[in-house]
Protein backbone atom coordinates (compact mmCIF):
# COMPACT_ATOMS: atom_id res chain seq x y z
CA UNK A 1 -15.39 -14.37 -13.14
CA UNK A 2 -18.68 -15.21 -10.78
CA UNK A 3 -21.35 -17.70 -10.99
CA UNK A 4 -24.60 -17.34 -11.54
CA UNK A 5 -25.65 -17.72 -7.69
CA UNK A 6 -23.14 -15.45 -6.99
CA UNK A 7 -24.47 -13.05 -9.24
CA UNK A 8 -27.96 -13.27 -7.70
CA UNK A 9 -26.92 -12.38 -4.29
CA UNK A 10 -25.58 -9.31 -4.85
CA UNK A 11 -28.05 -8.05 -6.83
CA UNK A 12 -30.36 -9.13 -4.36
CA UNK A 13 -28.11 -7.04 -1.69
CA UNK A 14 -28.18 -4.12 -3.76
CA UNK A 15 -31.84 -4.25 -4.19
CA UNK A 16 -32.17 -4.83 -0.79
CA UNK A 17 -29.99 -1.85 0.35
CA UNK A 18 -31.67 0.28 -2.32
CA UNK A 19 -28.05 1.53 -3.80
CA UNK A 20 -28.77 3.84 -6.77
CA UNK A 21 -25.56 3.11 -8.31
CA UNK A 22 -21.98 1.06 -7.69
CA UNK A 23 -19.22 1.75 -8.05
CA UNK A 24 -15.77 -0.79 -9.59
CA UNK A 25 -12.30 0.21 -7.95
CA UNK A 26 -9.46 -1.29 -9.10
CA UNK A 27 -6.35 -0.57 -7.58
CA UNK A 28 -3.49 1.45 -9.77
CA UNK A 29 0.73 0.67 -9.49
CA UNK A 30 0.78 3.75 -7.14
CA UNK A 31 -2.02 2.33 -4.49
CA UNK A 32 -4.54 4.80 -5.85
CA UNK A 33 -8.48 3.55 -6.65
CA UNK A 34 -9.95 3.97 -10.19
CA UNK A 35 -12.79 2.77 -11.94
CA UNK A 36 -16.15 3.06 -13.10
CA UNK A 37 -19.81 4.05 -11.43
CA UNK A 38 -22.84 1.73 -12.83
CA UNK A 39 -25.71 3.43 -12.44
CA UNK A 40 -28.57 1.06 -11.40
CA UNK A 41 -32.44 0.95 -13.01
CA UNK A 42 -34.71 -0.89 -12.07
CA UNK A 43 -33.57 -4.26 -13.30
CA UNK A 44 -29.89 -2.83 -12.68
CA UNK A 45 -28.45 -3.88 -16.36
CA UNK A 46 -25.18 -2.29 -16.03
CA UNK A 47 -24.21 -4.61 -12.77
CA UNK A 48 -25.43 -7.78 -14.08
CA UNK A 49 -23.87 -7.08 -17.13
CA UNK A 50 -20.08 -6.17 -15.08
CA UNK A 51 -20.76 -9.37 -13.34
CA UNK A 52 -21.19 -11.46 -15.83
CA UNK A 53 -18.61 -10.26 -18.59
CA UNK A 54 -16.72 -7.44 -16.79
CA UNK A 55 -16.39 -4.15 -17.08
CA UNK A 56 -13.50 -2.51 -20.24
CA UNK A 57 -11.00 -0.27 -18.88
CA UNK A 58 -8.24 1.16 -21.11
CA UNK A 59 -5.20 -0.10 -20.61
CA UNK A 60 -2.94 2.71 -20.28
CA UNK A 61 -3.95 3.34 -16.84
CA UNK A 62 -1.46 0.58 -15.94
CA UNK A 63 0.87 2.80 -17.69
CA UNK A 64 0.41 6.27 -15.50
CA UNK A 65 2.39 7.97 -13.35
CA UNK A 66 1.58 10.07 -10.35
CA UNK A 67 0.30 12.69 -12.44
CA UNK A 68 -1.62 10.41 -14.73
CA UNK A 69 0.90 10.68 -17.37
CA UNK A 70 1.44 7.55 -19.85
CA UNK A 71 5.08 6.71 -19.37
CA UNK A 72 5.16 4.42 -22.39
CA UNK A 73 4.51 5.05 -26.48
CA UNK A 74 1.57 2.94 -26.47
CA UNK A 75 0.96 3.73 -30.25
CA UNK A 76 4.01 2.81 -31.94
CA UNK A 77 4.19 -0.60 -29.99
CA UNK A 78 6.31 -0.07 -27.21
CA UNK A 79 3.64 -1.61 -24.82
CA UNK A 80 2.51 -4.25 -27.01
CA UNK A 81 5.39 -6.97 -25.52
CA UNK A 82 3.73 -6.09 -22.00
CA UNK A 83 0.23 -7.37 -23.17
CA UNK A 84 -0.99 -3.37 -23.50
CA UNK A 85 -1.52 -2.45 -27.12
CA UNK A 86 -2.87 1.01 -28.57
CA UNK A 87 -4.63 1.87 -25.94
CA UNK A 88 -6.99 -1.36 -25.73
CA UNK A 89 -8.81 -2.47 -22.77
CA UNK A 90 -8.28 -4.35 -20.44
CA UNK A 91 -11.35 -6.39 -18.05
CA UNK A 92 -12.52 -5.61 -14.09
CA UNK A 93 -13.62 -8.47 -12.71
CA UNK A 94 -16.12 -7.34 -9.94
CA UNK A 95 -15.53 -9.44 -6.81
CA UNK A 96 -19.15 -9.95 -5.37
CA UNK A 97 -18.00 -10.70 -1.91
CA UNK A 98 -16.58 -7.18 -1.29
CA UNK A 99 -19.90 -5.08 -1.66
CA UNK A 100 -19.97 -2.29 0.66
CA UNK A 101 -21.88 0.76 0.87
CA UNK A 102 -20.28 4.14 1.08
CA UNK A 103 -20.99 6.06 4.49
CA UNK A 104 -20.37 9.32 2.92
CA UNK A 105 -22.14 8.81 -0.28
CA UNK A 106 -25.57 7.63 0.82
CA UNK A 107 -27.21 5.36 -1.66
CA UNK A 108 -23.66 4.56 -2.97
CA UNK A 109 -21.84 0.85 -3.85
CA UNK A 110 -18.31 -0.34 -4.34
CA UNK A 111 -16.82 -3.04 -5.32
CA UNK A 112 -12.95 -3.86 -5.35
CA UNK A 113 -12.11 -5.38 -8.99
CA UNK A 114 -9.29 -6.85 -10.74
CA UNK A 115 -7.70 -6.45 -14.09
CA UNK A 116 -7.61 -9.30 -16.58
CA UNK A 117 -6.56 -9.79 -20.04
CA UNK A 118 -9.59 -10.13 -22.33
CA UNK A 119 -9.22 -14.02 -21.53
CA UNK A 120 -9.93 -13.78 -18.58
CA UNK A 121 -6.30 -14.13 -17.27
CA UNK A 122 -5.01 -11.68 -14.51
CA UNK A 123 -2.71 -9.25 -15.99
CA UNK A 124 0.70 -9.43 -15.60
CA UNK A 125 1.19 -5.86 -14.74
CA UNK A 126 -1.71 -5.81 -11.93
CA UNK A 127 -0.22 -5.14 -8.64
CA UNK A 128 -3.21 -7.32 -6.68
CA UNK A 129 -2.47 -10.37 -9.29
CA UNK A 130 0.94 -9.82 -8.76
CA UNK A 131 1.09 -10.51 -4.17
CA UNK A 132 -1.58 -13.04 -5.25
CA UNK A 133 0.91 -15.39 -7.18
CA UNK A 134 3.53 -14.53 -4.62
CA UNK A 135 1.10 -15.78 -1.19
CA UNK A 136 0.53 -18.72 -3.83
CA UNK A 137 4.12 -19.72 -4.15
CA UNK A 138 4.00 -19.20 -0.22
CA UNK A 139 0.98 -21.49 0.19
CA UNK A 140 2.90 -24.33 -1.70
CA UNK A 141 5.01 -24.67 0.90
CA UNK A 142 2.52 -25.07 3.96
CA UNK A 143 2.50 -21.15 5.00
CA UNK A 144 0.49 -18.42 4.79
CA UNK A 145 1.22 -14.90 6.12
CA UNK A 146 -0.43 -12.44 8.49
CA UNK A 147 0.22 -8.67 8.58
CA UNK A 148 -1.20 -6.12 11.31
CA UNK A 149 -0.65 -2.41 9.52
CA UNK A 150 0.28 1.06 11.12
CA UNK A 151 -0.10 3.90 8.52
CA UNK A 152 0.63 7.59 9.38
CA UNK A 153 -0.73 9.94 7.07
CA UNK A 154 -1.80 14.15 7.64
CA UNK A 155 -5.07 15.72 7.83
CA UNK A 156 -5.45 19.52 7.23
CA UNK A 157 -8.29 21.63 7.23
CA UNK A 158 -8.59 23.52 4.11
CA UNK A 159 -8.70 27.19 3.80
CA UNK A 160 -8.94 27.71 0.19
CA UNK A 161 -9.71 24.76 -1.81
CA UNK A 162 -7.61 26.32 -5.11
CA UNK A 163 -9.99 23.89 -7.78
CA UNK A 164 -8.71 25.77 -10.69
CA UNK A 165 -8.10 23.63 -14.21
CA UNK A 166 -4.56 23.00 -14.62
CA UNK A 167 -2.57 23.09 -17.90
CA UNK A 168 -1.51 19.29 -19.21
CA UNK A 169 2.03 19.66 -17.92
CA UNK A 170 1.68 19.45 -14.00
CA UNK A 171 -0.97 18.98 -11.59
CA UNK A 172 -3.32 21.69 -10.07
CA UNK A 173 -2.29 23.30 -7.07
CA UNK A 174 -3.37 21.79 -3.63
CA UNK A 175 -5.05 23.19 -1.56
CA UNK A 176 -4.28 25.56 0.89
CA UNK A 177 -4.37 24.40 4.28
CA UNK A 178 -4.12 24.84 8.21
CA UNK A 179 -2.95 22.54 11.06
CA UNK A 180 -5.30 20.73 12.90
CA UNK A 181 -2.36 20.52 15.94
CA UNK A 182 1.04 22.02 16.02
CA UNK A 183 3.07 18.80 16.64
CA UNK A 184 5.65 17.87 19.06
CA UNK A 185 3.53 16.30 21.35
CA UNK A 186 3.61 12.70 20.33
CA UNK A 187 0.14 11.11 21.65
CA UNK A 188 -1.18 14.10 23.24
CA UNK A 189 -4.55 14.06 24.42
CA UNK A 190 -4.96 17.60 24.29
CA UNK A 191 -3.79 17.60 20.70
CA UNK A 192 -6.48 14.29 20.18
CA UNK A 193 -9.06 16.06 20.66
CA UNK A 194 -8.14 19.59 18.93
CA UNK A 195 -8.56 17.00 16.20
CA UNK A 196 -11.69 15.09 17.60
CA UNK A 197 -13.98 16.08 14.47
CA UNK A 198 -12.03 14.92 11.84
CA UNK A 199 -11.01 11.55 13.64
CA UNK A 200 -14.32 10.87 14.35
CA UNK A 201 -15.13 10.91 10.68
CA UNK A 202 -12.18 8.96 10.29
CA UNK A 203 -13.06 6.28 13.14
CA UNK A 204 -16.48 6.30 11.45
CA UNK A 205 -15.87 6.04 7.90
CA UNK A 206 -13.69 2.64 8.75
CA UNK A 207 -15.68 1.09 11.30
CA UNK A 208 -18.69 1.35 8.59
CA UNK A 209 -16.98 -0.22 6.03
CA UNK A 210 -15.87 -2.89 8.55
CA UNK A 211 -12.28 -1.91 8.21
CA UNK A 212 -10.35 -3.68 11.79
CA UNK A 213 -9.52 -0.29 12.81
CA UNK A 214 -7.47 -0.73 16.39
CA UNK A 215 -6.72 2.84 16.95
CA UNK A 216 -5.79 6.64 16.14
CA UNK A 217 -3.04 8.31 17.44
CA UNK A 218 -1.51 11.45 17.45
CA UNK A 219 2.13 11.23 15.92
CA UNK A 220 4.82 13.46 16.30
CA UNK A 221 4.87 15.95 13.72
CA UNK A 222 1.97 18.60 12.90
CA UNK A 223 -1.67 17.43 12.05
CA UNK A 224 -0.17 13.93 11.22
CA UNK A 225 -1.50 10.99 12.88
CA UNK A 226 -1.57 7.36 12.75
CA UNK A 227 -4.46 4.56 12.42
CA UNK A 228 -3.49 0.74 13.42
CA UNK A 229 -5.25 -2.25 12.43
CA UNK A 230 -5.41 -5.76 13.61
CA UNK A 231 -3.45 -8.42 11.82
CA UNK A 232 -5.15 -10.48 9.31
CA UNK A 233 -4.17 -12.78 5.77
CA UNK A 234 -2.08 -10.64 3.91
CA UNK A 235 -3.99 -10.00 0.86
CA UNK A 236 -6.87 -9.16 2.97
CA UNK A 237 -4.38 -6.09 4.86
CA UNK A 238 -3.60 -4.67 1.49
CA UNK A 239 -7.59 -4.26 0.36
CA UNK A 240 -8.07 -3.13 3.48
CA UNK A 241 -5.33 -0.31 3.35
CA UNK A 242 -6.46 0.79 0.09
CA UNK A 243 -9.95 1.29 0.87
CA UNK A 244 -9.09 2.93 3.65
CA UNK A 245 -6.57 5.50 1.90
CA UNK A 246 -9.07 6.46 -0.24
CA UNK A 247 -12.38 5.90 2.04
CA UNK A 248 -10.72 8.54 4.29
CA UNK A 249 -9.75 11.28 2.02
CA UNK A 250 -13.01 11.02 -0.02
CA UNK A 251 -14.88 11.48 3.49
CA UNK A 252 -12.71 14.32 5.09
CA UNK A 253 -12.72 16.47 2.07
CA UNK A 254 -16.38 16.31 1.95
CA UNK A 255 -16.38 18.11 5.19
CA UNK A 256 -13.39 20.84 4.47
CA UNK A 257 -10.31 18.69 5.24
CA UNK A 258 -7.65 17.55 3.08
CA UNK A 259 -5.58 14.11 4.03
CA UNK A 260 -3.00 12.94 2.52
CA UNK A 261 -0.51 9.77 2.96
CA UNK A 262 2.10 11.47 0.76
CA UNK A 263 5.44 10.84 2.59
CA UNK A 264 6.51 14.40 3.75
CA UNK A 265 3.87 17.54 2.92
CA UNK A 266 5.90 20.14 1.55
CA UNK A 267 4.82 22.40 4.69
CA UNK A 268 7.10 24.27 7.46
CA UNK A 269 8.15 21.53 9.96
CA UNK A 270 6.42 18.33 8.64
CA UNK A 271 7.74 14.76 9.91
CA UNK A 272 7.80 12.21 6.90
CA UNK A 273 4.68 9.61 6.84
CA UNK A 274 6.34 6.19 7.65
CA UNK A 275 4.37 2.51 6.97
CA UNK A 276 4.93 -0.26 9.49
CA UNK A 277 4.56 -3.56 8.35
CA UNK A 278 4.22 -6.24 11.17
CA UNK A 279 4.44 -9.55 9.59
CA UNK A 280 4.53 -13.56 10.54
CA UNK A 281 4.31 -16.62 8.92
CA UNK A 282 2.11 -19.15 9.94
CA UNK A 283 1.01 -23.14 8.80
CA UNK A 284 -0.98 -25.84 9.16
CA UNK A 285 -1.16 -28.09 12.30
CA UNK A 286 -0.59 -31.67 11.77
CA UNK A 287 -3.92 -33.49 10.34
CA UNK A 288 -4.88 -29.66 8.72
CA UNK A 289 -6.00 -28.38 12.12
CA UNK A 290 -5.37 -25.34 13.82
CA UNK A 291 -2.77 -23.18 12.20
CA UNK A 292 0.40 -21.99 14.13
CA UNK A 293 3.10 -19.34 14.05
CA UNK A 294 5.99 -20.41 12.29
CA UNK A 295 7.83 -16.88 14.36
CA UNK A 296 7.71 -18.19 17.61
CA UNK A 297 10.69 -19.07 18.87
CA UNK A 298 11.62 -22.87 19.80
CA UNK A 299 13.52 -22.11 23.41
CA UNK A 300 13.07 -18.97 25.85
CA UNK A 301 15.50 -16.57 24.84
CA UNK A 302 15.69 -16.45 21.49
CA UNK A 303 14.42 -13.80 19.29
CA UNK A 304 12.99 -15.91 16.13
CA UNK A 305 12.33 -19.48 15.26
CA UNK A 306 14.93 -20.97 12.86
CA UNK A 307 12.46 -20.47 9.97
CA UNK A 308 12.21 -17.06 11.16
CA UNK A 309 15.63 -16.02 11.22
CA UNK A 310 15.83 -17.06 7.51
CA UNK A 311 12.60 -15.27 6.80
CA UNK A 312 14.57 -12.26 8.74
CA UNK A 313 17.50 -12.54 6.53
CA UNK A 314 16.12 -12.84 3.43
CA UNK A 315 14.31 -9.42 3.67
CA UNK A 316 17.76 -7.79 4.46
CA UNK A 317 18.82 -9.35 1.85
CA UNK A 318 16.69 -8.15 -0.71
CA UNK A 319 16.55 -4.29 1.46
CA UNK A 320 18.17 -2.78 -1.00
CA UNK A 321 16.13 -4.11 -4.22
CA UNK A 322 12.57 -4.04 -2.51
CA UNK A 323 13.55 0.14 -1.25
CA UNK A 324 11.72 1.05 -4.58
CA UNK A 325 8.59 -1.16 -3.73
CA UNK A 326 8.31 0.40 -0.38
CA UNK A 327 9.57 4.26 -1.17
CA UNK A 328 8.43 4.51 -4.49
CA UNK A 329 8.71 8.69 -4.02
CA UNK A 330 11.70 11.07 -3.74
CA UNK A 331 10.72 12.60 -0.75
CA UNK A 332 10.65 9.08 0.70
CA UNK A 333 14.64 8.88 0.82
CA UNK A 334 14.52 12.54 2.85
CA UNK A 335 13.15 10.14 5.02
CA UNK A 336 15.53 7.79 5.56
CA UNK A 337 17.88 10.70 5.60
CA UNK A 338 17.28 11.85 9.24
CA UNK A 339 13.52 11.51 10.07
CA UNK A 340 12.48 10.89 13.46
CA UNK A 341 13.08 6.59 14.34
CA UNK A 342 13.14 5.97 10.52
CA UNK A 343 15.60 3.49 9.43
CA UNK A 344 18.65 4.31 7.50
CA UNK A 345 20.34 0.99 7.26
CA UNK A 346 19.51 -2.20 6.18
CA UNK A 347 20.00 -3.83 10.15
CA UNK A 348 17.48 -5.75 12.92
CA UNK A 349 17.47 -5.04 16.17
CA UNK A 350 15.46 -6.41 18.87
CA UNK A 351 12.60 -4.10 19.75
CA UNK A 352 14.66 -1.54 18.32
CA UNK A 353 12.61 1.16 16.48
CA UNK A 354 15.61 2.58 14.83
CA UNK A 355 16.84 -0.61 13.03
CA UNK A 356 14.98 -0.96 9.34
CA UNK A 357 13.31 -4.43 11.21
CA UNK A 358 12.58 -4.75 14.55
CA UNK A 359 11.56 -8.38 15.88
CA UNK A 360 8.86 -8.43 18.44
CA UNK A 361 7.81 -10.58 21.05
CA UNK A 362 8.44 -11.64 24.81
CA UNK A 363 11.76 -14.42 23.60
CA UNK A 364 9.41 -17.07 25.49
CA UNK A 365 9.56 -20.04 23.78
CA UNK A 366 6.25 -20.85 21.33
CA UNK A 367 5.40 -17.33 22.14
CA UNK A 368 2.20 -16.81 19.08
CA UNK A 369 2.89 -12.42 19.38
CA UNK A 370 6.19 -13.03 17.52
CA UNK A 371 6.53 -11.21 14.79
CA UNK A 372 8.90 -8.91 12.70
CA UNK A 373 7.85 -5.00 11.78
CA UNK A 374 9.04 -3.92 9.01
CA UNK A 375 9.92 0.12 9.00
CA UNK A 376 11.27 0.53 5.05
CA UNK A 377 7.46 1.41 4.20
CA UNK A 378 6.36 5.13 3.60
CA UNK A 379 2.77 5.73 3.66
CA UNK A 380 2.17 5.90 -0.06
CA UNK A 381 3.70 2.59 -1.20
CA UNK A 382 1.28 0.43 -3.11
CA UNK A 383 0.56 -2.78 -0.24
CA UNK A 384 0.53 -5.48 -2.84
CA UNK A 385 3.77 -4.84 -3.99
CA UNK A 386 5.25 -3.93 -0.81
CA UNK A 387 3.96 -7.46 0.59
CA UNK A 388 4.66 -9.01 -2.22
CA UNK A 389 8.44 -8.04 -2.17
CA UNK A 390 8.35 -9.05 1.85
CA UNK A 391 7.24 -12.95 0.66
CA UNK A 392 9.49 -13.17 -2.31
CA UNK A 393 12.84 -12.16 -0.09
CA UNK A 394 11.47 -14.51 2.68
CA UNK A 395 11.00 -17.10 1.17
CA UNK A 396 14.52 -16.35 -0.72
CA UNK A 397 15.93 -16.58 2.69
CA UNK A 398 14.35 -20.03 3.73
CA UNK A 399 15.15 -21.52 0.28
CA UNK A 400 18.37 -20.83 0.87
CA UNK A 401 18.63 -21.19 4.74
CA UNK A 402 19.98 -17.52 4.87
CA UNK A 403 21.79 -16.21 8.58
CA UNK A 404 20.76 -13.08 9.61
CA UNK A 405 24.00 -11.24 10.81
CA UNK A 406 23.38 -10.06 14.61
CA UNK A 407 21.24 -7.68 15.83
CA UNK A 408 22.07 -4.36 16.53
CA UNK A 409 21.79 -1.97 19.20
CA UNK A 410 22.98 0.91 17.73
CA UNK A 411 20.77 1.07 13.94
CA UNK A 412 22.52 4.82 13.05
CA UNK A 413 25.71 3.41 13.99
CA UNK A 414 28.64 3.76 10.81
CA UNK A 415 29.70 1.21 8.79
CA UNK A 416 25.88 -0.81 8.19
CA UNK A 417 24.38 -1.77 4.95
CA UNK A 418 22.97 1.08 3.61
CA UNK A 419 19.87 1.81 2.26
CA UNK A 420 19.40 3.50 -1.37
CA UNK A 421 20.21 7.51 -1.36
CA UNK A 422 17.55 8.04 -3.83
CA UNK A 423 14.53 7.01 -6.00
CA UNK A 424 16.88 6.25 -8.94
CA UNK A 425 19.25 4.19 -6.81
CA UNK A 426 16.66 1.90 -5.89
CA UNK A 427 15.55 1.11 -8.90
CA UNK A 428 18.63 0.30 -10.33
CA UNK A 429 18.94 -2.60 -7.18
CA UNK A 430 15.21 -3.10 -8.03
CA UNK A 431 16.43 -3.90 -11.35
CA UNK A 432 19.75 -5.92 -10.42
CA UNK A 433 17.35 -8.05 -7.55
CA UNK A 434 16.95 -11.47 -9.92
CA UNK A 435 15.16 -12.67 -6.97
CA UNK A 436 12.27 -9.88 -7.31
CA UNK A 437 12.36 -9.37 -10.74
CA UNK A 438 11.74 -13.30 -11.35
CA UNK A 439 9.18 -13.02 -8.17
CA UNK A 440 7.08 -10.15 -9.10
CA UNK A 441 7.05 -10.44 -13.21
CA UNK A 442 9.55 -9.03 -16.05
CA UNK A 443 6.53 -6.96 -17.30
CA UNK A 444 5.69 -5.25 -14.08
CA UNK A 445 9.20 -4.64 -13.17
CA UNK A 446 9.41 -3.15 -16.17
CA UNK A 447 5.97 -0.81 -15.81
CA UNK A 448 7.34 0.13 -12.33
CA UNK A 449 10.81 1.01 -13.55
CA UNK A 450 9.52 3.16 -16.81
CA UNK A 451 6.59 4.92 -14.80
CA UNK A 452 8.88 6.10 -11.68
CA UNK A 453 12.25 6.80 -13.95
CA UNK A 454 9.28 8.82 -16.20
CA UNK A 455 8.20 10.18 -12.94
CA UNK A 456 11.97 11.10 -12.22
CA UNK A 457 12.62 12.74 -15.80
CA UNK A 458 9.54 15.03 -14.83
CA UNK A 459 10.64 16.60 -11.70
CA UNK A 460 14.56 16.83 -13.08
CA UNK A 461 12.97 19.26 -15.38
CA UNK A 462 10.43 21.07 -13.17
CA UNK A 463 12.13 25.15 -12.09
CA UNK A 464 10.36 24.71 -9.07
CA UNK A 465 11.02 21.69 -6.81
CA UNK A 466 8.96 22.28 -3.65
CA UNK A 467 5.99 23.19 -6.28
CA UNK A 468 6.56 20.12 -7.99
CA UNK A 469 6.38 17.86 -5.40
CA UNK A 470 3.78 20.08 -3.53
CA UNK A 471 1.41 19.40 -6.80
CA UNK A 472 2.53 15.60 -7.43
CA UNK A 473 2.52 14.21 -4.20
CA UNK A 474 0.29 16.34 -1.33
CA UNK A 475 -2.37 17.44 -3.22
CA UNK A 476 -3.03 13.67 -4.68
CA UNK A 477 -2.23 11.34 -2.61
């Protein structure tokens, strides 16, 4: 909802930056943007009219899969217990406050949005709604947390952009592409600027839609790369990661190149796209001044405050259960299965790159750097619920003063908790995690388990599994 002064400064914005139309994103259970462009006249109707009463959506695009299939019988009634009848709608709610103008559509609005129920309610199956109610639950108890992001994602420049119609049963073809660098040569400068014209778009394209971008680097494997950002509030880490997914590959393929944050391209010698999540808790100073880090440890030497050791143990944990959250694609556990410093156990170590967490920070005591990054993450997990699962297991871990067994040295060592094998494994912890489910929502635990086992039933059945994924995964996301 907005009020009516909010309402009257952005259309006074818009007037002022003489957009020509705006468009409503709303972020899907796979991390993807969709929505509607209002066109603007002169008195621009359509926006006052999203502003004030929102803008209908049908439902059944919280129902999708990766290929935009509806995973769930939405006309016999299957949906209705999740609040999703026969393909009703469903309400964006414009958020006023995040108008930005599109560098690479001149003329060109957006605004983030959020699904409600047509009483105004968020929806239970929303993913935003959903690490909303979970930094709520957080807030209760005096913290809040920051995150600082590191995605690694591809870029390719495209040789043959293959936009043929596709049949309803898969999606089309990608395109077909060439390397911008041949890899092994993790941050070379020479291979930084072979790739200078597309990073510069990139660079561009964030710093104009005030995106905290720190820096791009060239990672190991060919023409991928990776862009950090600075750590803010978490909610504000996961808008910012979705606008940037999709700022960036609307931008590039504008000017021939194709990027995608799929995990692993289906392409001779790719390295899987991992997802670091660097996270701490904070709270208020006494009298509601100043916050401070909750992380930091209390005597030099140690790696974690006592808080955070709990925090630390909870997400172990709940490793297992949150895998699907994180690596919500099959390629994802190829990954985990031998990929260059991914994890493949559920261990810490102390700035240890190989262990599934590694805890940063100089062991001074009330050092404020202190944090823990999280490396389960691959680069097309949805950031509300992959921050969402992070708070629930926390917190599971402080409200039950969990111990963290010791840190490792050796994270590909035998004999460590181990991680899910597969897509379907994790879901079944997902589903077995009372913690999560009760944290994130019976209805979208159950959207999330029917859309990826849907997801899984599809590419059982496909002849051709490098196709498959090749269509699914690289060419959309």
């Amino acid at each position: 909802m907005t009020t009516a002064a909010e309402r009257r400064r952005l259309l006074a914005a818009v007037k002022r930056r003489g957009l020509r139309e705006v468009r409503v994103g709303w972020c899907d259970l796979h991390g993807s943007l969709r929505g509607k462009t209002l066109v603007l006249d002169g008195a621009a109707a359509a926006l006052s009219s999203a502003l004030e009463h929102g803008v209908g959506m049908v439902s059944t695009l919280l129902l999708k899969d990766t290929a935009d299939r509806t995973a769930f019988k939405v006309f016999d009634g299957e949906a209705a217990s999740l609040g999703l009848g026969a393909a009703d709608n469903v309400v964006l709610w414009p958020d006023p406050a995040s108008l930005v103008e599109l560098p690479w559509a001149p003329g060109t609005g957006w605004l983030r949005a959020q699904a409600c129920d047509t009483r105004g309610e968020p929806h239970a199956a929303d993913p935003r709604s959903a690490l909303q109610a979970a930094l709520a639950a957080l807030a209760r108890r005096g913290l809040t947390l920051r995150c600082g992001l590191e995605v690694e994602f591809h870029i390719h420049r495209i040789v043959d952009a293959r936009d043929a119609a596709t049949d309803a049963q898969a999606p089309a073809e990608p395109p077909e592409v060439a390397v911008l660098h041949p890899g092994w040569g993790l941050l070379s400068e020479v291979w930084a600027d072979r790739a200078a014209e597309p990073l510069t778009v990139v660079r561009d394209t964030a710093l104009a839609l005030g995106l905290p971008l720190r820096s791009l680097e060239v990672e190991l494997g060919p023409s991928q790369f990776e862009a950090v950002f600075a750590p803010t509030d978490a909610l504000t880490a996961a808008d910012q990661l979705v606008l940037f997914r999709s700022a960036v590959r609307q931008a590039l393929r504008r000017r021939g190149w194709h990027a995608s944050f799929c995990c692993r391209p289906p392409l001779p010698e790719a390295v899987a796209s991992g997802w670091h999540v660097h996270q701490s808790l904070w709270r208020s100073g006494r009298g509601g001044g100043a916050a401070v880090p909750a992380f930091a440890p209390l005597a030099a030497g140690q790696s974690l405050s006592p808080l955070g050791m709990q925090w630390l143990a909870g997400l172990l944990e709940h490793a297992r259960g949150m895998t699907a959250l994180c690596a919500p694609t099959p390629p994802a556990y190829r990954r985990y299965a031998g990929s260059p410093m991914a994890p493949a156990h559920a261990c810490w170590g102390r700035d240890n790159r190989g262990a599934m967490l590694r805890v940063l920070g100089s062991g001074r005591r009330g050092d404020a750097g202190t944090r823990i990054e999280n490396r389960l993450p691959e680069a097309q997990a949805n950031p509300y619920l992959v921050l969402a699962a992070q708070v629930w297991a926390g917190l599971d871990g402080i409200d039950r003063c969990l111990e963290p067994p010791p840190a490792v040295e050796q994270p590909y060592a035998t004999g460590l908790p181990g991680l899910p094998a597969t897509l379907g494994e994790a879901l079944d912890a997902l589903h077995d995690d009372a913690v999560l489910q009760a944290g994130l929502g019976l209805a979208l635990c159950r959207v999330f388990d029917t859309v990826k086992r849907h997801e899984l039933t599809r590419q059982a059945a496909a002849p051709d599994a490098v196709q498959w994924e090749r269509r699914e995964y690289f060419g959309r996301f």
